[in-house]
N, C-alpha and C. Protein backbone atom coordinates (compact mmCIF):
# COMPACT_ATOMS: atom_id res chain seq x y z
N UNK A 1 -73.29 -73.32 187.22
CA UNK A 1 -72.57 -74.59 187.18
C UNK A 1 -71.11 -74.33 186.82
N UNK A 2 -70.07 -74.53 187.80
CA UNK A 2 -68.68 -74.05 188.00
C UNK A 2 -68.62 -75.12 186.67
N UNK A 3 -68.37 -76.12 187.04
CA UNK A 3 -67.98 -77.33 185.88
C UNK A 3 -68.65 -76.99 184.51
N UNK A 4 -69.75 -76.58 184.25
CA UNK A 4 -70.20 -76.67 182.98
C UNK A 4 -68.90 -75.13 182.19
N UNK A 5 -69.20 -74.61 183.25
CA UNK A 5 -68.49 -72.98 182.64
C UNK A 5 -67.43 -73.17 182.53
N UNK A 6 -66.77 -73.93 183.14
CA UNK A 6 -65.27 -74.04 182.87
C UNK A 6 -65.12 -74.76 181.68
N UNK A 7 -65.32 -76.23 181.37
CA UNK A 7 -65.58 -77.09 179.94
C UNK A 7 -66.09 -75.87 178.77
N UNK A 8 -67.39 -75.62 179.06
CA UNK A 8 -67.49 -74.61 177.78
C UNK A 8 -66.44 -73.87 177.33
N UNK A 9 -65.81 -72.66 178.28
CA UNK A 9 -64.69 -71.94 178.47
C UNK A 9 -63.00 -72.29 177.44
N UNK A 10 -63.00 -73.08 178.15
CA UNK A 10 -62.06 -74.32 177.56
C UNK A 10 -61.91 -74.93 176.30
N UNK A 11 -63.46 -75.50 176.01
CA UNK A 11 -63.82 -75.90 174.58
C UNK A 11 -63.35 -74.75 173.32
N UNK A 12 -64.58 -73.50 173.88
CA UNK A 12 -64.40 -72.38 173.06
C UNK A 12 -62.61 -72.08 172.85
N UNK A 13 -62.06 -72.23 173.77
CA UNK A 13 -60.37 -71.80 173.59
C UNK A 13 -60.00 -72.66 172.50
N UNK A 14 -60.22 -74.27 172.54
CA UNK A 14 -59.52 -74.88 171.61
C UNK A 14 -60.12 -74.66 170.28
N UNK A 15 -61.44 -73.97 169.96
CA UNK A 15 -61.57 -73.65 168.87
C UNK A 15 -60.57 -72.57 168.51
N UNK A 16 -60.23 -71.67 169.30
CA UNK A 16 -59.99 -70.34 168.95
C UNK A 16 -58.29 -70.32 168.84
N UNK A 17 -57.79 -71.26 170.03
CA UNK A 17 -56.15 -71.10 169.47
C UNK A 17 -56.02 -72.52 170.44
N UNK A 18 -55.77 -73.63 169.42
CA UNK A 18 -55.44 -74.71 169.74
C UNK A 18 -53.82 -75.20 170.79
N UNK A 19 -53.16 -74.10 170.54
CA UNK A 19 -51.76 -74.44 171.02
C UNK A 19 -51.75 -73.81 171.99
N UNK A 20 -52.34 -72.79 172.62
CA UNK A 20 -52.49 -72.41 173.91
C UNK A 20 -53.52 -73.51 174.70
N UNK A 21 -54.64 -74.03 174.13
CA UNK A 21 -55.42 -75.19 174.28
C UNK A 21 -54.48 -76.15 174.69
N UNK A 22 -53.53 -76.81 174.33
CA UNK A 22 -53.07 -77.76 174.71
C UNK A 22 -51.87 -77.55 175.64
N UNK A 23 -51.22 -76.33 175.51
CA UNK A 23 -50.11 -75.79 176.23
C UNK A 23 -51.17 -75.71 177.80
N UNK A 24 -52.29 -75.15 177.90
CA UNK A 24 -52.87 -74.94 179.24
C UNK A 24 -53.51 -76.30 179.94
N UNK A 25 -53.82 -76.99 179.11
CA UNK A 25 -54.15 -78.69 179.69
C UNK A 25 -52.60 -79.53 180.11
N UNK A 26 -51.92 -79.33 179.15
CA UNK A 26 -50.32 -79.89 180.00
C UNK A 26 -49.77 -79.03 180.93
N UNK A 27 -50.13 -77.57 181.13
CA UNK A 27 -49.41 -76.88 182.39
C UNK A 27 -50.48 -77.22 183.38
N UNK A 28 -51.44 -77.39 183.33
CA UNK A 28 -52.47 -77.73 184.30
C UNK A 28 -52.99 -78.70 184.52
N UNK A 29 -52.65 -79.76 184.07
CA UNK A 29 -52.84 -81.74 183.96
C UNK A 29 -54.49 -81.63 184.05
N UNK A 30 -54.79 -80.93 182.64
CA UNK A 30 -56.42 -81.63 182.55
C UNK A 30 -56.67 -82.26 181.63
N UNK A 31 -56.91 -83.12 181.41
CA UNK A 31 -57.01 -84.35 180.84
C UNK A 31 -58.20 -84.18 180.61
N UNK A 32 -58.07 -85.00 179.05
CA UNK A 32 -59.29 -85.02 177.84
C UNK A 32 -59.92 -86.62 177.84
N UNK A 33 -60.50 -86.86 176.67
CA UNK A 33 -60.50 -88.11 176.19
C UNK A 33 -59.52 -89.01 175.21
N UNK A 34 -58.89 -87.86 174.82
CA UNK A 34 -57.56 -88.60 174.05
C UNK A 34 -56.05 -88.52 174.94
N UNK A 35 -56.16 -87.46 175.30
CA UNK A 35 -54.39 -87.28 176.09
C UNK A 35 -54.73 -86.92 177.81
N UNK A 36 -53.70 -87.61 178.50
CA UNK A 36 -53.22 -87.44 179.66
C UNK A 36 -51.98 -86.88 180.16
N UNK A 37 -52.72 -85.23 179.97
CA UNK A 37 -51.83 -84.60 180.19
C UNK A 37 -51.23 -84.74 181.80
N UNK A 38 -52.12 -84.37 182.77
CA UNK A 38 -51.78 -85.46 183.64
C UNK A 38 -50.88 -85.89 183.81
N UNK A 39 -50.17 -86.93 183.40
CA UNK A 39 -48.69 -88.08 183.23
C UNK A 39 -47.94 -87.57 182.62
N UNK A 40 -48.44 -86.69 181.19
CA UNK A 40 -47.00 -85.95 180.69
C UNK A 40 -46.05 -85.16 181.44
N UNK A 41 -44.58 -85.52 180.96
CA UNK A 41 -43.60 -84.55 181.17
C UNK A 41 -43.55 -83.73 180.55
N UNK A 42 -42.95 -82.77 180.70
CA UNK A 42 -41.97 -81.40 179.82
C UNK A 42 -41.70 -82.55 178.56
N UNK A 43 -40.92 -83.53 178.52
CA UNK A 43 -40.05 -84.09 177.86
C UNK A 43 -41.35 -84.65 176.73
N UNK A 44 -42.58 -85.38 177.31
CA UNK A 44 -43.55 -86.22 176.98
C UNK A 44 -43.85 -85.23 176.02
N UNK A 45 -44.27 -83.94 176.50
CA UNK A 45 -45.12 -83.10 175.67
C UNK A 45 -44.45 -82.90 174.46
N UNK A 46 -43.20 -82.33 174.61
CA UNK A 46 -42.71 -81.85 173.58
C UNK A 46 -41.79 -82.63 172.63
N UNK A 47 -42.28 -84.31 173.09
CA UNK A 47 -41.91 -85.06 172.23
C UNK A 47 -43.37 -85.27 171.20
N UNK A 48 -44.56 -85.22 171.86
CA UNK A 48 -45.55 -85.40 171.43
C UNK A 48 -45.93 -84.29 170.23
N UNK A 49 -45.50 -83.24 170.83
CA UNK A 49 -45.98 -81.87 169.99
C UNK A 49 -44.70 -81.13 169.79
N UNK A 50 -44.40 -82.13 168.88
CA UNK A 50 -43.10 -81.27 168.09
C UNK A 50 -42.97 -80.69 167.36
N UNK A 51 -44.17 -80.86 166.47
CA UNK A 51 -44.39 -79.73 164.92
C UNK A 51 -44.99 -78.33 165.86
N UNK A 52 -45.21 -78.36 166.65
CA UNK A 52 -45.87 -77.47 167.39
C UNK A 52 -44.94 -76.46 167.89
N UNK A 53 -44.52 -76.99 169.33
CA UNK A 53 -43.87 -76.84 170.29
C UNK A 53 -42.13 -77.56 170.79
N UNK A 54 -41.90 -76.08 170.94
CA UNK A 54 -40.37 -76.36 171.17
C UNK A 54 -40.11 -75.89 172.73
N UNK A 55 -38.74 -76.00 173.52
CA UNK A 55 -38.32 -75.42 174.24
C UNK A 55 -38.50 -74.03 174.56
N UNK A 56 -38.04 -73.33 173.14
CA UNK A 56 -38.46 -71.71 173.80
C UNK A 56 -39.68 -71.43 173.46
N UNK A 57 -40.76 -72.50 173.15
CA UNK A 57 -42.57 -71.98 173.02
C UNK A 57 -42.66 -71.88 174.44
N UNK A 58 -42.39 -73.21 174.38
CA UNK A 58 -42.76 -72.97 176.06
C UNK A 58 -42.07 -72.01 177.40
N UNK A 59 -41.20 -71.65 177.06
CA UNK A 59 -40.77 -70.77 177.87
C UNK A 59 -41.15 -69.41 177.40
N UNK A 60 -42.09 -69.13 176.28
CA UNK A 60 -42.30 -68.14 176.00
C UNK A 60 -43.76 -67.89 176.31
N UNK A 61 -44.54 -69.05 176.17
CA UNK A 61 -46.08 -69.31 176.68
C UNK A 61 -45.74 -69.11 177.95
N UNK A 62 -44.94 -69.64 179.11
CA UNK A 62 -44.93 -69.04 180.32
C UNK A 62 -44.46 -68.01 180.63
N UNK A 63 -43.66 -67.37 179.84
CA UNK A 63 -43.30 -65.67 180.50
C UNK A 63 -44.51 -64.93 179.82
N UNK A 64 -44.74 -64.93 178.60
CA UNK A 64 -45.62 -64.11 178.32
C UNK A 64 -47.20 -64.41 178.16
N UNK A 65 -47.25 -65.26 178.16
CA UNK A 65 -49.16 -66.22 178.14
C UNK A 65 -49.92 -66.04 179.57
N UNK A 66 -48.94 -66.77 180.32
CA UNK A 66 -49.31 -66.92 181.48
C UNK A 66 -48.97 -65.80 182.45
N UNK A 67 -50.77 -65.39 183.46
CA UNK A 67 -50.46 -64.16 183.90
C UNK A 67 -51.43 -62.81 182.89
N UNK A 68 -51.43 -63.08 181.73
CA UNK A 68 -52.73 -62.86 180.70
C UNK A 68 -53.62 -62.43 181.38
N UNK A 69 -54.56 -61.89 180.91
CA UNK A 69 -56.08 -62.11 181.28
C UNK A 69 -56.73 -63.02 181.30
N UNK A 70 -56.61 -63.84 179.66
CA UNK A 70 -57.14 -64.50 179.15
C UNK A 70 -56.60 -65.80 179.67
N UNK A 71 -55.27 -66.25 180.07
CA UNK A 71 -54.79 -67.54 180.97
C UNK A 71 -55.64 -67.44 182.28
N UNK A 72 -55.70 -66.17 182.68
CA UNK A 72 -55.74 -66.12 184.58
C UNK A 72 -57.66 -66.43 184.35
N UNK A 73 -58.06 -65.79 183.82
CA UNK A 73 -59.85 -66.15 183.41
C UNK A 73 -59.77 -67.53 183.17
N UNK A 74 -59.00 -68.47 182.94
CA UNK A 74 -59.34 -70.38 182.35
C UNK A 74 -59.04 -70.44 183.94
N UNK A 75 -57.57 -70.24 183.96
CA UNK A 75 -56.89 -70.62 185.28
C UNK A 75 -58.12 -70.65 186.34
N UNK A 76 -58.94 -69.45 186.54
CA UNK A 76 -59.39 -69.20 187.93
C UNK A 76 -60.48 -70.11 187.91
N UNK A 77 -61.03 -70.40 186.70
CA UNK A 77 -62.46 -70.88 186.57
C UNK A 77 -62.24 -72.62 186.84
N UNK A 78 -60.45 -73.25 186.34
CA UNK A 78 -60.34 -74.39 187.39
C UNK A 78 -60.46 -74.14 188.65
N UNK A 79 -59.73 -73.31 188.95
CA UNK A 79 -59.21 -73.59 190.66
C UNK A 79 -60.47 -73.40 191.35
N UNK A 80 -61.66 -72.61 190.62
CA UNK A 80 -62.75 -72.61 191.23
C UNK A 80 -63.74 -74.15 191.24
N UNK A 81 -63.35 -74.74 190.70
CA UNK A 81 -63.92 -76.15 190.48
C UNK A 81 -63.46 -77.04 191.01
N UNK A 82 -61.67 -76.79 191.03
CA UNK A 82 -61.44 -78.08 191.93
C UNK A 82 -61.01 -77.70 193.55
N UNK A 83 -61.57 -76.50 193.32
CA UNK A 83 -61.87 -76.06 195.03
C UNK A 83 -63.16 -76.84 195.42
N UNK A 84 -64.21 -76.59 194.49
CA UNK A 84 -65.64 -76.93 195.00
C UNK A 84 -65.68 -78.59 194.97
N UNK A 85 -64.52 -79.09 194.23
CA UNK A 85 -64.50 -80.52 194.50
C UNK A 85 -63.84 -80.92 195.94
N UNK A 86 -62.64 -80.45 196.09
CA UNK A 86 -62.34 -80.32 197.40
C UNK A 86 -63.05 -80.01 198.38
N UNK A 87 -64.09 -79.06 198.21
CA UNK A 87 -64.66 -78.87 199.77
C UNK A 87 -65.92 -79.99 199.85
N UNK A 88 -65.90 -80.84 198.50
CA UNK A 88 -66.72 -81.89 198.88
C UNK A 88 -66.52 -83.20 199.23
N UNK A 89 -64.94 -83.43 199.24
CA UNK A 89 -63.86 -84.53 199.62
C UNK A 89 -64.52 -83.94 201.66
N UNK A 90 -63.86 -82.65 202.11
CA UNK A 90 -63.76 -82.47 203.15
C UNK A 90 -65.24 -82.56 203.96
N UNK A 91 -66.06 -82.21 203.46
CA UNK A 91 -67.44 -82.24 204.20
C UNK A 91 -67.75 -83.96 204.06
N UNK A 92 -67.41 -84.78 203.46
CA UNK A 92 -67.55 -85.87 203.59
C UNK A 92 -66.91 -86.65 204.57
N UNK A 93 -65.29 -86.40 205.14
CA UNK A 93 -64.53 -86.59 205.94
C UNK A 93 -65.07 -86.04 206.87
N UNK A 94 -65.37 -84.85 207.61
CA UNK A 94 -66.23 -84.15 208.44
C UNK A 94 -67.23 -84.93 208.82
N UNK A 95 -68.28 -85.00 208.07
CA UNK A 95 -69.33 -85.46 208.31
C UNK A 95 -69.72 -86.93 209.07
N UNK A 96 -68.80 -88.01 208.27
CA UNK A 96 -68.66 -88.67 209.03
C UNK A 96 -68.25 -89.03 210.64
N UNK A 97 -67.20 -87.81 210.88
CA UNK A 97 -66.78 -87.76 212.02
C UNK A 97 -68.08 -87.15 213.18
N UNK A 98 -68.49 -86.30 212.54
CA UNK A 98 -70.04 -85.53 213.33
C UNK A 98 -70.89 -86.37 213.42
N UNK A 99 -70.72 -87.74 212.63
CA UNK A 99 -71.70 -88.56 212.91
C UNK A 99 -71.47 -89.69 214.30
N UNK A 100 -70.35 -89.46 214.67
CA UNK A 100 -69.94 -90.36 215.64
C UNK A 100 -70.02 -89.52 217.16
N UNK A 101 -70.61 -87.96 216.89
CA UNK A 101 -70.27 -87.00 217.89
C UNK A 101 -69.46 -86.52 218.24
N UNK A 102 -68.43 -85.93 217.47
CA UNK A 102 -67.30 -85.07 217.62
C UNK A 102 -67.55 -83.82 217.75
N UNK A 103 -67.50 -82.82 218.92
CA UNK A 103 -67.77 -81.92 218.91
C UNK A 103 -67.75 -80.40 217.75
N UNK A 104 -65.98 -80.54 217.35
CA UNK A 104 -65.80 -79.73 217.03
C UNK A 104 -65.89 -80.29 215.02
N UNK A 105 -66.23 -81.49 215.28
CA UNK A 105 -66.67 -81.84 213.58
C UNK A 105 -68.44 -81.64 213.33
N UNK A 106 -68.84 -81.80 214.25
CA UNK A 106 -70.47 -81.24 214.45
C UNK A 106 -70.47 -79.57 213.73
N UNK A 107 -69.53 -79.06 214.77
CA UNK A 107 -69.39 -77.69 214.47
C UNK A 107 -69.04 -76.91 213.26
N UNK A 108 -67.80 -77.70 212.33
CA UNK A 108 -67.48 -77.74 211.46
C UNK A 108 -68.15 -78.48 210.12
N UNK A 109 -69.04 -79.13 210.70
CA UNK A 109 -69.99 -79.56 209.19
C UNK A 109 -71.17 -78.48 209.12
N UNK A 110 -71.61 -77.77 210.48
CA UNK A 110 -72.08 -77.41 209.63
C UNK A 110 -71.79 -75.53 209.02
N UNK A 111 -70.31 -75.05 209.61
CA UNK A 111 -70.30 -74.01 208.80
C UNK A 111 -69.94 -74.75 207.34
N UNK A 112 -69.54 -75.82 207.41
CA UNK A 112 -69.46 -75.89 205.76
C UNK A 112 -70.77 -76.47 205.23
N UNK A 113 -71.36 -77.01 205.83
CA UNK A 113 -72.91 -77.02 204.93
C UNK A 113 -73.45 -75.65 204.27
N UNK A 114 -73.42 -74.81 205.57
CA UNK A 114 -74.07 -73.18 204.37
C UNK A 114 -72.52 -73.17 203.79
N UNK A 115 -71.43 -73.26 204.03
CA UNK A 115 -70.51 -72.64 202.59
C UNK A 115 -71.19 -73.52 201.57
N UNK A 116 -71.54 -74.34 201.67
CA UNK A 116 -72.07 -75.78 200.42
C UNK A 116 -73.51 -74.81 199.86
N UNK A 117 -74.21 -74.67 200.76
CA UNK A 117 -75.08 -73.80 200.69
C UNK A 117 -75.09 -72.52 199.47
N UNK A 118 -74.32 -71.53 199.82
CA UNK A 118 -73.74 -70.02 199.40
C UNK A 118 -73.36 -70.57 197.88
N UNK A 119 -72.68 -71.64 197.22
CA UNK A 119 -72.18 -71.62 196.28
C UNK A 119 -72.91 -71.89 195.32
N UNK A 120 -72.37 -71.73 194.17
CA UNK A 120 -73.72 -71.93 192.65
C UNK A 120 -72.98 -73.32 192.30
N UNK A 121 -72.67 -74.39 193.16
CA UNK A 121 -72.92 -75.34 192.64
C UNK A 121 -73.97 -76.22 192.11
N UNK A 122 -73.79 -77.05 191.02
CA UNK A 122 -75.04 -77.75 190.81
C UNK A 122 -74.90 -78.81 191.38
N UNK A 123 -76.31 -78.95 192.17
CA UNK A 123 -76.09 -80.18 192.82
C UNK A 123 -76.87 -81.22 192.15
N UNK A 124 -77.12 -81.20 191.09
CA UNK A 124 -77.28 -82.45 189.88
C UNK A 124 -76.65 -83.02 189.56
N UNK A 125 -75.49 -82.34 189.10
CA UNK A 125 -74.23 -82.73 188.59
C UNK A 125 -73.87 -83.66 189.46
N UNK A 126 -72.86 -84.75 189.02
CA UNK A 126 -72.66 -85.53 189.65
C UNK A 126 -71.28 -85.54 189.96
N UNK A 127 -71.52 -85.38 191.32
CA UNK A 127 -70.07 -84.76 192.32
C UNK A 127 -69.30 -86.18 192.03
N UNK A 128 -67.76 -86.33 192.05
CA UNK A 128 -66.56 -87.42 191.62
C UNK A 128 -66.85 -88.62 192.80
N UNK A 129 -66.40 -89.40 192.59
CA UNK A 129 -66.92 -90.43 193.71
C UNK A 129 -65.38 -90.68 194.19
N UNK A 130 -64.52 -90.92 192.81
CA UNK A 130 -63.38 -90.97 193.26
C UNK A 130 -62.12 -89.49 193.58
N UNK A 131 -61.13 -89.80 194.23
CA UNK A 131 -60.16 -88.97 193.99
C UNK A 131 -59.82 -88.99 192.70
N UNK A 132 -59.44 -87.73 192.27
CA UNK A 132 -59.29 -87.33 191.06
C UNK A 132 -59.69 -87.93 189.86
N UNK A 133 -61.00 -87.88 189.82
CA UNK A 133 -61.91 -88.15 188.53
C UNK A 133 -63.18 -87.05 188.46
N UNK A 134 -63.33 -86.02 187.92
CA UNK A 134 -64.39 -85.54 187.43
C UNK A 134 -64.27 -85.40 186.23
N UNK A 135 -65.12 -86.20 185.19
CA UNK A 135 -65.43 -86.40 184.17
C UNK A 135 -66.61 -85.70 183.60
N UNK A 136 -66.52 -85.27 182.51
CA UNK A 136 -67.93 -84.80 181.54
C UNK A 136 -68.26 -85.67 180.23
N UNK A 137 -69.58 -86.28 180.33
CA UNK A 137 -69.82 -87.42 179.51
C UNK A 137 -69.40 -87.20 177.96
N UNK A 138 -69.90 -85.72 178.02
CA UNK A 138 -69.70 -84.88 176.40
C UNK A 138 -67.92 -84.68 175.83
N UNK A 139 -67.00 -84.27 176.58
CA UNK A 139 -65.33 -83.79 176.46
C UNK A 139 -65.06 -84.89 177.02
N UNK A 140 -65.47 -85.62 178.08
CA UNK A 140 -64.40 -86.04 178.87
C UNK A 140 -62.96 -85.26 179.45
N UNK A 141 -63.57 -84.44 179.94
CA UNK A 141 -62.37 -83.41 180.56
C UNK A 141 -62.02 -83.84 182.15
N UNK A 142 -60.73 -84.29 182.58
CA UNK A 142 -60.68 -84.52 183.89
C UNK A 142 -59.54 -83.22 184.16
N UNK A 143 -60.40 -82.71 185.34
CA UNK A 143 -59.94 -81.46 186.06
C UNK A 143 -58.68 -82.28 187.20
N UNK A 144 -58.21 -83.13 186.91
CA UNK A 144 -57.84 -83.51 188.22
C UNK A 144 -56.32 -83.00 188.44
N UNK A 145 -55.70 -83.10 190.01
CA UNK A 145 -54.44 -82.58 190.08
C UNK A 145 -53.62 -83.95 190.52
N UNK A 146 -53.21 -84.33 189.72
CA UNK A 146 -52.29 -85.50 190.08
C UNK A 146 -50.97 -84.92 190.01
């Protein structure tokens, strides 16, 4: 479960170093249940997190944080999630079209059915209904890219 591993992942970080925790949800607009990082600016954040974070944190979290191991391991484990959300925006667009007899959307649903197939998604989980909302009942973490 891409989504569960990533939230866990994540969680465990903000136990372990909170200001990289929040520095990686405002460089990456993932949104919690309290903040929308999301909507923040540069300006938002570091009006918000001022005892924290200054100008050269952040330019120092991005030259030297980011690019890490430990950034590029969170990093990948989104992009792997809101890939697998994306390819479920597109097989839906697809699909519909294959349903009207489009040749080459026939064709195209179903190499992406086995890619749908191949992946360790859970298909319990309950895929976003909307654009950019995947929520977890427990964090409330939205992966989304606004």
């Amino acid at each position: 479960m891409k989504s569960n591993k990533f939230k866990t992942e994540l969680n465990k970080f903000e136990k372990k170093n909170r200001n990289k925790y929040l520095y990686f949800c405002w460089r990456n607009k993932v949104n919690n249940a309290q903040t929308k990082f999301s909507e923040m600016t540069k300006e938002d954040f570091l009006d918000r997190y001022k005892k924290t974070f200054s100008e050269l944190n952040l330019n120092l979290y991005k030259t030297s944080w980011e690019g890490s191991e430990e950034y590029d391991y969170l990093y990948s484990l989104l992009m792997q999630l809101r890939s697998h959300k994306d390819l479920y925006k597109i097989y839906n667009v697809v699909r519909d079209k294959a349903l009207t007899g489009d040749d080459k959307a026939v064709k195209t649903f179903l190499m992406l059915k086995e890619e749908i197939n191949k992946t360790d998604i859970d298909i319990n989980s309950n895929v976003p209904q909307k654009d950019n909302e995947v929520k977890n009942e427990i964090d409330n973490l939205d992966i989304s890219e606004e």
